[in-house]
Protein backbone atom coordinates (compact mmCIF):
# COMPACT_ATOMS: atom_id res chain seq x y z
CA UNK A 1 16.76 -9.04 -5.89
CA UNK A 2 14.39 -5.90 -6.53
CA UNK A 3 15.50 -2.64 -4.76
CA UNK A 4 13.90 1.05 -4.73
CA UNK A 5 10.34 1.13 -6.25
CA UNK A 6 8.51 -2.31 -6.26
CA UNK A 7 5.19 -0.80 -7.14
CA UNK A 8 3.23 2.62 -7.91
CA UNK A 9 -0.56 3.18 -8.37
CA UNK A 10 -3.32 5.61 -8.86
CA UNK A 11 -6.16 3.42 -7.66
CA UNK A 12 -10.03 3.73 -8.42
CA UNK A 13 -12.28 5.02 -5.92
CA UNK A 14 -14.82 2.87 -3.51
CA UNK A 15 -12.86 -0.58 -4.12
CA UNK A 16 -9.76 -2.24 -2.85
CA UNK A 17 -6.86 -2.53 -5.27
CA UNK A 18 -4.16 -4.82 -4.75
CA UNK A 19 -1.00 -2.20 -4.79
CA UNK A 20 1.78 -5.11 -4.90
CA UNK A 21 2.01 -9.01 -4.03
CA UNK A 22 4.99 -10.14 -2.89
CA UNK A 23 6.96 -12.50 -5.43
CA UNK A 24 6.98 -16.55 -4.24
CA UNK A 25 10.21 -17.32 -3.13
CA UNK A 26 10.99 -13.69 -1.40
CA UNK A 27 10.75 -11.84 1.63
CA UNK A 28 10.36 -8.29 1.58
CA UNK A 29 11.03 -5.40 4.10
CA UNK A 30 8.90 -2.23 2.68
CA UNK A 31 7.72 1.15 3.06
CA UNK A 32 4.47 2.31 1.70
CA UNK A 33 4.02 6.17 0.89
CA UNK A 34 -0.08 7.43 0.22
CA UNK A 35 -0.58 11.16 -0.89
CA UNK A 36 -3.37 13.30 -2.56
CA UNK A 37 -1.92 14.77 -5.67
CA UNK A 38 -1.38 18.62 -5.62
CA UNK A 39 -3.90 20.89 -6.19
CA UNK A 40 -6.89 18.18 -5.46
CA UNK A 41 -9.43 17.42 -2.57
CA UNK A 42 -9.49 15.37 0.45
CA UNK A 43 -9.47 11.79 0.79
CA UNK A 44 -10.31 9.15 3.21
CA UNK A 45 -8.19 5.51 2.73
CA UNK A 46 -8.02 2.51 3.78
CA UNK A 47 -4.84 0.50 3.93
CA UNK A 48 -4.47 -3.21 4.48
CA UNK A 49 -1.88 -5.78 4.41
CA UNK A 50 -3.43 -9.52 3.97
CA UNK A 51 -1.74 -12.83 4.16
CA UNK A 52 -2.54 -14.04 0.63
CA UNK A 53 -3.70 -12.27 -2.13
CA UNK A 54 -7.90 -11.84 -1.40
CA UNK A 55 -9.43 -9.04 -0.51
CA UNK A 56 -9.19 -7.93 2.72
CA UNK A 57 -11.17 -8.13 5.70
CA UNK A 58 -11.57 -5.53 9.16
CA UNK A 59 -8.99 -7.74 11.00
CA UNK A 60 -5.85 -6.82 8.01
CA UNK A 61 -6.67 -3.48 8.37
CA UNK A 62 -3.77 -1.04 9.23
CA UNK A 63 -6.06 2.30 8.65
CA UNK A 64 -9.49 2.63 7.63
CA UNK A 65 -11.39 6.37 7.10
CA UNK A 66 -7.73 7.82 7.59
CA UNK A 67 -7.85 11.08 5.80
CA UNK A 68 -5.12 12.36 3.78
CA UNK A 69 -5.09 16.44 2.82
CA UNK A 70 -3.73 18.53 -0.17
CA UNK A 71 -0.26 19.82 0.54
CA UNK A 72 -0.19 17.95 3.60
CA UNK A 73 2.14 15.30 4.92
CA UNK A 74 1.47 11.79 3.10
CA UNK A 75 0.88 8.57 4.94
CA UNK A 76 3.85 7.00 5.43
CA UNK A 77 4.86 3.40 6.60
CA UNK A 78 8.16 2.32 7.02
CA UNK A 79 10.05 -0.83 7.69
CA UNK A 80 6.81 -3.29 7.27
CA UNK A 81 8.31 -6.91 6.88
CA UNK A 82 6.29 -9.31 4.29
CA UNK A 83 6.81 -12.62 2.75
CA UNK A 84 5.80 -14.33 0.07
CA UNK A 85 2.59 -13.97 -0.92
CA UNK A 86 1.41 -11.06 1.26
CA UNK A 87 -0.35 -8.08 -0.58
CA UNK A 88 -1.03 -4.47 0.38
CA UNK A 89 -4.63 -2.94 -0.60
CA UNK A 90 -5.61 0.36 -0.64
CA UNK A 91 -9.28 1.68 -0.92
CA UNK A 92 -9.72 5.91 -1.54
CA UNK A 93 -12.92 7.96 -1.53
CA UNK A 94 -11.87 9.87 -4.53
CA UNK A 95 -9.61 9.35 -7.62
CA UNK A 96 -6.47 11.85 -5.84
CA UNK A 97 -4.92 9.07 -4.22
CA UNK A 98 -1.17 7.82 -4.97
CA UNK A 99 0.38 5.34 -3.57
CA UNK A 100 4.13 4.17 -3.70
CA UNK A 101 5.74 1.40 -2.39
CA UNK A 102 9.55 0.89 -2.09
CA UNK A 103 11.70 -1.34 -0.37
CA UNK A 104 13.53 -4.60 -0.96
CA UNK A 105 12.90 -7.67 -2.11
CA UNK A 106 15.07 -10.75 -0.71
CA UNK A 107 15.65 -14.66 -1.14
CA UNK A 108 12.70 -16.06 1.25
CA UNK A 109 14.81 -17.16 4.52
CA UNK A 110 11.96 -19.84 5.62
């Protein structure tokens, strides 16, 4: 059973990229954190959560053009339940996005 940090990523700019796949077998309750490092620009993201592991369409969309600020407040997103096989994209306008995703990983109940 994984606990704390399942993933971390500094993803490209203008494409998805898949942040962290839930394992076969597990269920997963997790919280996703999305910050501009210090010191850099703006950014617009867009977060999704899809069902297997493709790229994502409108419809798995939890934000889309949500902007995130220097020295402000990070996105964060607590509590989301996944299972097996679920993934969770993110697509920034710049290269000063992080993202962080921590939770825990369980034997699948279904």
């Amino acid at each position: 059973m994984a606990t704390g940090r399942l993933a971390a990523s500094r993803p490209s700019s203008g494409a998805f990229t898949a942040i962290y796949t839930v394992p076969g077998g597990k269920d997963a309750i997790v919280n996703i954190r999305v910050g501009v490092t210090s010191g850099s620009v703006e950014s617009s993201i867009c977060l999704a959560i899809t069902s297997t592991n493709v790229n994502p369409t409108v419809v798995d969309y939890l934000y889309c053009d949500y902007v995130l600020y220097s020295g402000s407040e990070p996105l964060n997103e607590t509590g989301i339940p996944l299972t097996a096989g679920n993934t969770i994209w993110i697509k920034p306008a710049t290269n000063t996005v992080n993202c962080h995703v921590y939770g825990v990983e369980t034997a699948s109940l279904g």
